[in-house]
N, C-alpha and C. Protein backbone atom coordinates (compact mmCIF):
# COMPACT_ATOMS: atom_id res chain seq x y z
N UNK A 1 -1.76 292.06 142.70
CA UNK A 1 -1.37 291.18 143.79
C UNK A 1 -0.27 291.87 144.58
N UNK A 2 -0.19 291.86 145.97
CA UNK A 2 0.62 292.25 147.09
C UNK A 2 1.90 291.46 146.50
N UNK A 3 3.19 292.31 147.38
CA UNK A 3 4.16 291.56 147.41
C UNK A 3 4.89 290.29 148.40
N UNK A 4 3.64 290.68 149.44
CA UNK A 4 3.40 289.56 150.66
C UNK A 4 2.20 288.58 149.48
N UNK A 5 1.25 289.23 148.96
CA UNK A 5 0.70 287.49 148.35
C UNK A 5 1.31 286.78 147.71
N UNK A 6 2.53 287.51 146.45
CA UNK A 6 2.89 286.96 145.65
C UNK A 6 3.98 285.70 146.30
N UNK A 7 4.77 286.35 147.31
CA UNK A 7 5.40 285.65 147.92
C UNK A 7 5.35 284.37 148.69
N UNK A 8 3.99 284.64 149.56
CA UNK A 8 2.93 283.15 149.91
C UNK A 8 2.76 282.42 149.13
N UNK A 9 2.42 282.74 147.75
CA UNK A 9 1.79 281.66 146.53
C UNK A 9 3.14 280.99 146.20
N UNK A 10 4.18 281.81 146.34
CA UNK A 10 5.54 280.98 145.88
C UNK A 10 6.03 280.57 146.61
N UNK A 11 5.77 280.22 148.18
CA UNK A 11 6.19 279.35 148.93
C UNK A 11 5.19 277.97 148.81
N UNK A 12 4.17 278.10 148.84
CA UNK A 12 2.96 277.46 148.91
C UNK A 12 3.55 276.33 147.76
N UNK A 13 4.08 276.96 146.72
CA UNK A 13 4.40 276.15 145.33
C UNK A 13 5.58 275.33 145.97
N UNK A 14 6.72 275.59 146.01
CA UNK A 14 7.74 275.33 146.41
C UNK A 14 7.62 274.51 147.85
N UNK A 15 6.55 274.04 148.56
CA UNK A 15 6.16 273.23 149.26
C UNK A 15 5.93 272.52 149.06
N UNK A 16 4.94 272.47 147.74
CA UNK A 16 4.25 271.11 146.92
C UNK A 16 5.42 270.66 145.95
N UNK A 17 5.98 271.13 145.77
CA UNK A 17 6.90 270.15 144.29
C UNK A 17 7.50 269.61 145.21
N UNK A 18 8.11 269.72 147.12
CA UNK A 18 9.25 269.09 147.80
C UNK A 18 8.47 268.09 148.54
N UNK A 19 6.87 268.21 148.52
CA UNK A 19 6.21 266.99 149.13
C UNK A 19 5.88 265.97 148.40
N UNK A 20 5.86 264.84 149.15
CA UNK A 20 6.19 263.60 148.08
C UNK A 20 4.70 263.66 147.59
N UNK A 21 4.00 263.77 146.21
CA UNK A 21 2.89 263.27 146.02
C UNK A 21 2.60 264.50 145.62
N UNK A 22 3.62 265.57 146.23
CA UNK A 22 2.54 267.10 146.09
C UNK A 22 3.11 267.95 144.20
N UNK A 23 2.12 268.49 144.03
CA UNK A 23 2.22 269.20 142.77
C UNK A 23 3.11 270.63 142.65
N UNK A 24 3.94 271.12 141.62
CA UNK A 24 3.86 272.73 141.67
C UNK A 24 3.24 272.95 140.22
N UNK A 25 3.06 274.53 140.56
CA UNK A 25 2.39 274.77 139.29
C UNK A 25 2.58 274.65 138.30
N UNK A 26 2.00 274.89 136.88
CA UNK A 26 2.32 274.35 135.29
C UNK A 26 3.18 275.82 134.93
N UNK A 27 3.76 275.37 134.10
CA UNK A 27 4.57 276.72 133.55
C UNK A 27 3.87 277.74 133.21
N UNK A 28 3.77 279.07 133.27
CA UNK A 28 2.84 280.13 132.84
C UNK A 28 1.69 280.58 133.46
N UNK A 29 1.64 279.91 134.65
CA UNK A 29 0.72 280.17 135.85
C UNK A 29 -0.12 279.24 136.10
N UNK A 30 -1.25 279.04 136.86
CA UNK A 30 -2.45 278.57 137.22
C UNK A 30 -1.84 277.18 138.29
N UNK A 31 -2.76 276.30 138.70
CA UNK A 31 -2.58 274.97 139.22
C UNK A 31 -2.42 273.65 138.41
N UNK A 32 -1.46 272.88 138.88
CA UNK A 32 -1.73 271.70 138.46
C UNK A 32 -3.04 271.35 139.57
N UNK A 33 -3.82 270.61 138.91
CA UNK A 33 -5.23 269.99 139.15
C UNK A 33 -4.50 268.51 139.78
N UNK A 34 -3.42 267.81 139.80
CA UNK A 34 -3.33 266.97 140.69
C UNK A 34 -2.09 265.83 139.70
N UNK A 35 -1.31 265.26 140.69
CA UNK A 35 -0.27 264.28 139.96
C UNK A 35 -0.99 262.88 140.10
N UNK A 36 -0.41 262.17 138.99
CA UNK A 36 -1.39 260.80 138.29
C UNK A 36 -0.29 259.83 138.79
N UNK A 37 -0.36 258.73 139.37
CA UNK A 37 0.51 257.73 139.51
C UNK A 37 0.44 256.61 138.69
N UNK A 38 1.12 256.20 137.37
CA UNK A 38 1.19 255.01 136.88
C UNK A 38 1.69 253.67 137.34
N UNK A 39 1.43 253.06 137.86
CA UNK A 39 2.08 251.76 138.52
C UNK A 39 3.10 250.99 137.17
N UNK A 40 3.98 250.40 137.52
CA UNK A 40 4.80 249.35 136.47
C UNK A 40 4.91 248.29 137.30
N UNK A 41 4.04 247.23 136.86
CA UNK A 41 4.54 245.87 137.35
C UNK A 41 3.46 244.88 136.35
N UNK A 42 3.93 243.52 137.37
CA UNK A 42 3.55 242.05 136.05
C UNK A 42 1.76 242.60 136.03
N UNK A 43 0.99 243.46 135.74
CA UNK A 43 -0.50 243.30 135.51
C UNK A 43 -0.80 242.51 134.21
N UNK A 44 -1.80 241.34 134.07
CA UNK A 44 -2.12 240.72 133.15
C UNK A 44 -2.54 241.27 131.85
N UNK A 45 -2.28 241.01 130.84
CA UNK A 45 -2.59 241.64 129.32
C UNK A 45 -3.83 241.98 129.21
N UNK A 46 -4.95 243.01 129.03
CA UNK A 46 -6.15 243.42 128.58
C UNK A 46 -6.58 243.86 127.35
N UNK A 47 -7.50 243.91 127.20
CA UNK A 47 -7.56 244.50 125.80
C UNK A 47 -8.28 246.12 125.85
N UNK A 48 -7.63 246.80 125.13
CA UNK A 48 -8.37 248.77 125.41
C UNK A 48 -8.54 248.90 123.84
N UNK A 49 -9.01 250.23 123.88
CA UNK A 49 -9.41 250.44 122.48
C UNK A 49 -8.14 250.71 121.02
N UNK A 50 -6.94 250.87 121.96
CA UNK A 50 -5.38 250.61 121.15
C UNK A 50 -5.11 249.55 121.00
N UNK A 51 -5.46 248.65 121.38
CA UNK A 51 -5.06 247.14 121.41
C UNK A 51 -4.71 246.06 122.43
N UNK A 52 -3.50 245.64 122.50
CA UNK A 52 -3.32 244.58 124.45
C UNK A 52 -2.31 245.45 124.83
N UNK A 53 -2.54 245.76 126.03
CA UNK A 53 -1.93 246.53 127.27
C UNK A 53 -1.75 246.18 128.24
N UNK A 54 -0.49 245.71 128.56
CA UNK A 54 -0.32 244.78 129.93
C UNK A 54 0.65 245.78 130.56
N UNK A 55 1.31 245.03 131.74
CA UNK A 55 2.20 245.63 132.90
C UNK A 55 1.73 247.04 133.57
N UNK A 56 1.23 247.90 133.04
CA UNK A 56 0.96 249.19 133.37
C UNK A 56 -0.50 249.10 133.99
N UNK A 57 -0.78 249.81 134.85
CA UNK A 57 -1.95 250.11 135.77
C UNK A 57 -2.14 251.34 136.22
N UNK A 58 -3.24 252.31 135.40
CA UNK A 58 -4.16 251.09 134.92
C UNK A 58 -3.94 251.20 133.49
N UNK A 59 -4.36 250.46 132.76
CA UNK A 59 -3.72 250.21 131.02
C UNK A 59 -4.23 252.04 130.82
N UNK A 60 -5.00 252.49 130.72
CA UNK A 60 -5.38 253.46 130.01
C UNK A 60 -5.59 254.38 131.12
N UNK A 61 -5.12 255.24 131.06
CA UNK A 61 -5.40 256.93 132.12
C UNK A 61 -5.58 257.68 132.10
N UNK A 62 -6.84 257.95 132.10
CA UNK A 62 -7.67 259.22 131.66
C UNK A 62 -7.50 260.35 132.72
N UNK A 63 -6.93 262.00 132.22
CA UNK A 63 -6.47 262.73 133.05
C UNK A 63 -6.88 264.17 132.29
N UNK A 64 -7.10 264.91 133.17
CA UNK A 64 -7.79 266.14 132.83
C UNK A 64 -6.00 267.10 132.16
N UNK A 65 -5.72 267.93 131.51
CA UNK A 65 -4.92 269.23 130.99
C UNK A 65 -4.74 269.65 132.14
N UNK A 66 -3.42 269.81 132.48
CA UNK A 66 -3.16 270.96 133.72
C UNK A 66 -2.69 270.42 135.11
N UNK A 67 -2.58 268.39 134.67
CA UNK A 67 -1.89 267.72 135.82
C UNK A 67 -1.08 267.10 135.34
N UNK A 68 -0.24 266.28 136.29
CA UNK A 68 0.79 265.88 136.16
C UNK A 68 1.06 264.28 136.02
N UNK A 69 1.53 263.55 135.11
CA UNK A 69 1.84 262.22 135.45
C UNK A 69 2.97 261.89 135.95
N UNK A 70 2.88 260.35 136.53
CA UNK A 70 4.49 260.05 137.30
C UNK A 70 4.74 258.76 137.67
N UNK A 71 5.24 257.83 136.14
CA UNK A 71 5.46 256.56 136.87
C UNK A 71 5.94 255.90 137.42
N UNK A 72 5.67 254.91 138.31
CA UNK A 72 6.31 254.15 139.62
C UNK A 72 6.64 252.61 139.17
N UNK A 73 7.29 252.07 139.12
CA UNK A 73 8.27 250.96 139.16
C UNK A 73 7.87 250.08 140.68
N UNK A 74 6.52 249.53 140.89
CA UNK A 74 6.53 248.85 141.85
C UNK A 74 7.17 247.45 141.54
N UNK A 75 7.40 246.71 140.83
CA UNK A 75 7.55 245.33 140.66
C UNK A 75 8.95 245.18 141.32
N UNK A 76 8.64 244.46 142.09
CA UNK A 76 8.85 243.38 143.33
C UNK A 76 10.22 242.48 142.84
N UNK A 77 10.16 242.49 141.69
CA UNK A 77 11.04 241.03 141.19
C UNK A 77 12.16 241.65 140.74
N UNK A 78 12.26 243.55 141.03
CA UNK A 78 13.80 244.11 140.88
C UNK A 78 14.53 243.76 139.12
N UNK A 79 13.03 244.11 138.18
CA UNK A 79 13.39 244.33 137.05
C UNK A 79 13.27 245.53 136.45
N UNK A 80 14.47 245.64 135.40
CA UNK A 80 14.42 247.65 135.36
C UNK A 80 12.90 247.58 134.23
N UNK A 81 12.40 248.84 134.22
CA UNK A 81 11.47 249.22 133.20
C UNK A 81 11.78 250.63 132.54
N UNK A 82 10.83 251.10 131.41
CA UNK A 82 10.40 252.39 131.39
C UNK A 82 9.49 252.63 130.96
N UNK A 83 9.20 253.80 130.90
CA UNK A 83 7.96 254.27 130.23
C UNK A 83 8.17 255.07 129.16
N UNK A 84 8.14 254.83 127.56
CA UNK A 84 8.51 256.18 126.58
C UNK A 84 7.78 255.85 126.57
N UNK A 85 7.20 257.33 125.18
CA UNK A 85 6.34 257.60 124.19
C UNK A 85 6.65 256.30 123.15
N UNK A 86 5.57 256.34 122.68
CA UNK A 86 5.22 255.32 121.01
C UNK A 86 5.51 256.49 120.31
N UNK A 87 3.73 257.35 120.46
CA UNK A 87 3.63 258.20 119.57
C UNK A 87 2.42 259.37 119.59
N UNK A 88 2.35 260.37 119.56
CA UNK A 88 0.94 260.99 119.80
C UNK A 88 -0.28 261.20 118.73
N UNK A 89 0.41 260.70 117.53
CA UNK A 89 -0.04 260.10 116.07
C UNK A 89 -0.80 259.28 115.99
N UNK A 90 -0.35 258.36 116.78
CA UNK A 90 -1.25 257.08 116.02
C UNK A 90 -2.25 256.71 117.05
N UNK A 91 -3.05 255.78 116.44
CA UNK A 91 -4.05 255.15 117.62
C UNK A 91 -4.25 254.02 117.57
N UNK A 92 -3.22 252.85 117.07
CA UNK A 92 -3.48 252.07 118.32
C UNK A 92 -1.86 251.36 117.92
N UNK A 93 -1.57 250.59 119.52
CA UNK A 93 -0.44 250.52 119.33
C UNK A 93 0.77 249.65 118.30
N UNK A 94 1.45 250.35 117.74
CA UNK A 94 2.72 249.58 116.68
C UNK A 94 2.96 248.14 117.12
N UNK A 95 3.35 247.37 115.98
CA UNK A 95 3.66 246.34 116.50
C UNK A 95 5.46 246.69 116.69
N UNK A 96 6.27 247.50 115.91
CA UNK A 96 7.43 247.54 116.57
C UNK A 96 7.42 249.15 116.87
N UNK A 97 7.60 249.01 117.86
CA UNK A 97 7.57 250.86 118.28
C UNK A 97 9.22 251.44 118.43
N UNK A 98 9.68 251.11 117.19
CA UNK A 98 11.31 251.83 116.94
C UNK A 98 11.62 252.61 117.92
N UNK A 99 11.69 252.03 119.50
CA UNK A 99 12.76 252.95 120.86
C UNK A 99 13.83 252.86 120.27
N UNK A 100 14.29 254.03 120.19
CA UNK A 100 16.32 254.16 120.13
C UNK A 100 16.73 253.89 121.94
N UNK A 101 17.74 253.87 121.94
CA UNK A 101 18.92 253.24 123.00
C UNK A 101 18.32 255.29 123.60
N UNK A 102 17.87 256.07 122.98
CA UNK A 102 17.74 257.39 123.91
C UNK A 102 16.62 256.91 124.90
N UNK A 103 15.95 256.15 124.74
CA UNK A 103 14.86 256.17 125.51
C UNK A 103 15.11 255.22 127.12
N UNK A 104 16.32 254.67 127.16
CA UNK A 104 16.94 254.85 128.60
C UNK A 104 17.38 255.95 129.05
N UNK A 105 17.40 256.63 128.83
CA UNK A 105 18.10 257.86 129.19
C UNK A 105 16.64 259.16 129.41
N UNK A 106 16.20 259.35 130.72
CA UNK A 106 15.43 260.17 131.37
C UNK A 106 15.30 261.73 130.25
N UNK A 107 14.41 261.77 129.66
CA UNK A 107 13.99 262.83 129.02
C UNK A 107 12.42 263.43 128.27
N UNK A 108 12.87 264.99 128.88
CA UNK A 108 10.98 265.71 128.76
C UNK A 108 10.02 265.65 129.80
N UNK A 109 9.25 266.74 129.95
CA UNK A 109 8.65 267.07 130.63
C UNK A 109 7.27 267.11 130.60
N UNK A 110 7.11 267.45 129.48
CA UNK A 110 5.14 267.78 128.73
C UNK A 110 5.12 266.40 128.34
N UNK A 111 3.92 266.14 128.03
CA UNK A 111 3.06 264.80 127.15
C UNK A 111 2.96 265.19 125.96
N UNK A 112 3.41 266.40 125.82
CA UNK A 112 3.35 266.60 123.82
C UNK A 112 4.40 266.46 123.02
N UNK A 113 5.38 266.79 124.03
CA UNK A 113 7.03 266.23 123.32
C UNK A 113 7.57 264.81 123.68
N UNK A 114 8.77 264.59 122.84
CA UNK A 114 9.22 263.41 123.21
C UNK A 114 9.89 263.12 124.72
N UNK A 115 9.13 262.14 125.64
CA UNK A 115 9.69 261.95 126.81
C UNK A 115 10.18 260.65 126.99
N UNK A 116 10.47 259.93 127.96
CA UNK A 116 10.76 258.63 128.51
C UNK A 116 11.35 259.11 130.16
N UNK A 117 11.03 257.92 130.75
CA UNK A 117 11.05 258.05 131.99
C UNK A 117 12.61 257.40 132.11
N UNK A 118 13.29 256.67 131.02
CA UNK A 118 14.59 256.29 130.56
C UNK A 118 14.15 255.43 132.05
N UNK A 119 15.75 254.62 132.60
CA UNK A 119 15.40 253.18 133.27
C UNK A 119 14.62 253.59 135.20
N UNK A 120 14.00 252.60 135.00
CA UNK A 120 13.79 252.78 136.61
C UNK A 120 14.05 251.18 136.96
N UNK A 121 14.90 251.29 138.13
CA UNK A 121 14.90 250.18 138.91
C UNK A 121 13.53 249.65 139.51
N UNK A 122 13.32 248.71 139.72
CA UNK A 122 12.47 248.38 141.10
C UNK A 122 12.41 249.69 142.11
N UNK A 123 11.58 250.35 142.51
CA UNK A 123 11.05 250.79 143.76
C UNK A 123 11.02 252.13 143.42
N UNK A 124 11.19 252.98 142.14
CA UNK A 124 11.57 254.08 141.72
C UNK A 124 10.79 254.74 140.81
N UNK A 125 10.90 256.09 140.91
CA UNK A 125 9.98 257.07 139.89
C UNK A 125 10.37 257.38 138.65
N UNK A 126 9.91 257.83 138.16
CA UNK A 126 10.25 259.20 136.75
C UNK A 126 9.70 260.51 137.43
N UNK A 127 10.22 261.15 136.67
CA UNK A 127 9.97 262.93 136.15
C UNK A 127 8.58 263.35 135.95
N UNK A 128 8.04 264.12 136.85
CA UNK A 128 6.85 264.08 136.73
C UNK A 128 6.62 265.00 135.24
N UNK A 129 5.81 264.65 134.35
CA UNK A 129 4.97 264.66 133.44
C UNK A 129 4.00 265.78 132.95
N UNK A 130 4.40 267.30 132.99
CA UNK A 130 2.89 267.80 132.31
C UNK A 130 1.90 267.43 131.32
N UNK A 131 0.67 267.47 131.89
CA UNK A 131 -0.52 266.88 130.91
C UNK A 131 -0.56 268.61 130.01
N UNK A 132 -0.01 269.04 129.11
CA UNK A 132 -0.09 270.23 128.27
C UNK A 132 -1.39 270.72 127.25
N UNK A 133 -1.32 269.31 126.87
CA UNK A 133 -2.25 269.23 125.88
C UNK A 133 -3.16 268.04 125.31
N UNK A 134 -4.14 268.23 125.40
CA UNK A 134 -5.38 267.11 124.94
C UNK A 134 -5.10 266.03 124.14
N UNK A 135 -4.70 265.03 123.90
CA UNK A 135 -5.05 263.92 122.91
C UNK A 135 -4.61 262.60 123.73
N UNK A 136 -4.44 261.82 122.72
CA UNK A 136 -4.13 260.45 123.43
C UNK A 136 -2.55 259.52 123.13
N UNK A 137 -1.99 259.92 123.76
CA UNK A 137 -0.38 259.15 124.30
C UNK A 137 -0.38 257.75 124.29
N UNK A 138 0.76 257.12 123.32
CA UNK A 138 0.32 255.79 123.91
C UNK A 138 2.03 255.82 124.16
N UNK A 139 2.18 254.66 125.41
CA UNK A 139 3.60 254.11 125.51
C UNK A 139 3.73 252.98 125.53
N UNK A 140 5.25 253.00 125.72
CA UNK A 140 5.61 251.57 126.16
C UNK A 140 7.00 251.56 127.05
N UNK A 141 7.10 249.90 127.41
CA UNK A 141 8.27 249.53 128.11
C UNK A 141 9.39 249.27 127.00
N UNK A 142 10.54 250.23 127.21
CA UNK A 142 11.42 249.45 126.36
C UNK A 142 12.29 248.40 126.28
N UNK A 143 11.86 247.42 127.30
CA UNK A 143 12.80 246.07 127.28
C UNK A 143 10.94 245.16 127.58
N UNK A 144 10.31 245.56 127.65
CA UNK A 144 8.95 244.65 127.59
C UNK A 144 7.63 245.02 126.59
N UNK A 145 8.06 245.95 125.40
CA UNK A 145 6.92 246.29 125.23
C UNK A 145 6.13 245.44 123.94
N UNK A 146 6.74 243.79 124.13
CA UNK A 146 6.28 242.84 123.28
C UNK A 146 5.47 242.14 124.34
N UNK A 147 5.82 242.16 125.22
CA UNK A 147 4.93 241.32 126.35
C UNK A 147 3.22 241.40 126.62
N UNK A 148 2.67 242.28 126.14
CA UNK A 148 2.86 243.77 125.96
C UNK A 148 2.53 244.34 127.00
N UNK A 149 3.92 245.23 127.55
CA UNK A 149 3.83 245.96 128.33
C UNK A 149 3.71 247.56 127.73
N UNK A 150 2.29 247.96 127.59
CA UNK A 150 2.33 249.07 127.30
C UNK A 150 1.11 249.68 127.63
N UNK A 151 0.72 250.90 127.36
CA UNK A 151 -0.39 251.52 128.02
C UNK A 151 -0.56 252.68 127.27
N UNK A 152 -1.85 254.07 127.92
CA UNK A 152 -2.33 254.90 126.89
C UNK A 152 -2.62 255.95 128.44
N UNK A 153 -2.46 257.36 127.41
CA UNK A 153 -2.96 258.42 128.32
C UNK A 153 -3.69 259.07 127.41
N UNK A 154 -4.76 259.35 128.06
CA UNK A 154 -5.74 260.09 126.93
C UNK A 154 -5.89 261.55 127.92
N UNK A 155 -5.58 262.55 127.72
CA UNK A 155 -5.70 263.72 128.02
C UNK A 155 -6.69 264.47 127.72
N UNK A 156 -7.60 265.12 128.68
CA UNK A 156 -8.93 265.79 128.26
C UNK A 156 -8.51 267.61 128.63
């Protein structure tokens, strides 16, 4: 590769991580294939193959290796949420999913380590999310995730 291509591809990147919506690449080269938007608000309880999954939309999010997730805090009624990990273990969801007081607090990057989107106000994001590796994620809200506000990423 030129030192004029290499340079294009790294502006090109550095365009997309500063546009709202837009991707940069995964660590170690190649493309992210595209960022996933999780919604957080009142959605009615369903039932998925983990169990009842409410607030999150859509309960379950099926996403290819090599993109990005990123959830959004639409609810209207200006209540904080988050999004941690449960667990990448189990399959279907805990009835108490032991959040420590860390899981307000914004941390991680991949879907294979421990993350949380720690608090979002009303109208606000998290950290976008590498999809790293294949299996199935489940989370939850940590001030709602009896309601049940919780949900699943299954990574292909």
């Amino acid at each position: 590769m030129t030192i004029r291509a290499a340079l294009a591809l790294s502006v090109l990147a550095m365009l997309g991580a500063c546009t709202p919506g837009g991707t940069a690449p995964p660590p170690g080269g190649g493309t992210a294939t595209q960022t996933i938007d999780v919604n957080l608000t009142l959605h009615a309880p369903v039932q998925t193959p983990y169990g009842q999954s409410g607030g999150f939309s859509p309960p379950v999010t099926m996403v290819p290796v090599g993109s990005t997730i990123r959830f959004m805090n639409s609810d209207g009624t200006g209540v904080n949420h988050t999004a941690t990990l449960v667990s990448a273990s189990t399959t279907s969801f805990p009835a108490n999913p032991n959040f420590s007081l860390n899981a307000l607090n914004r941390t991680g990057t991949t879907i294979s380590s421990q993350w949380t989107s720690g608090v979002m106000i009303s109208g606000t994001g998290s950290q976008t999310i590498l999809v790293d590796k294949a299996g199935t994620y489940l989370f939850g809200c940590f001030f709602h995730y009896a309601s049940p506000m919780r949900g699943a990423i299954v990574a292909q």
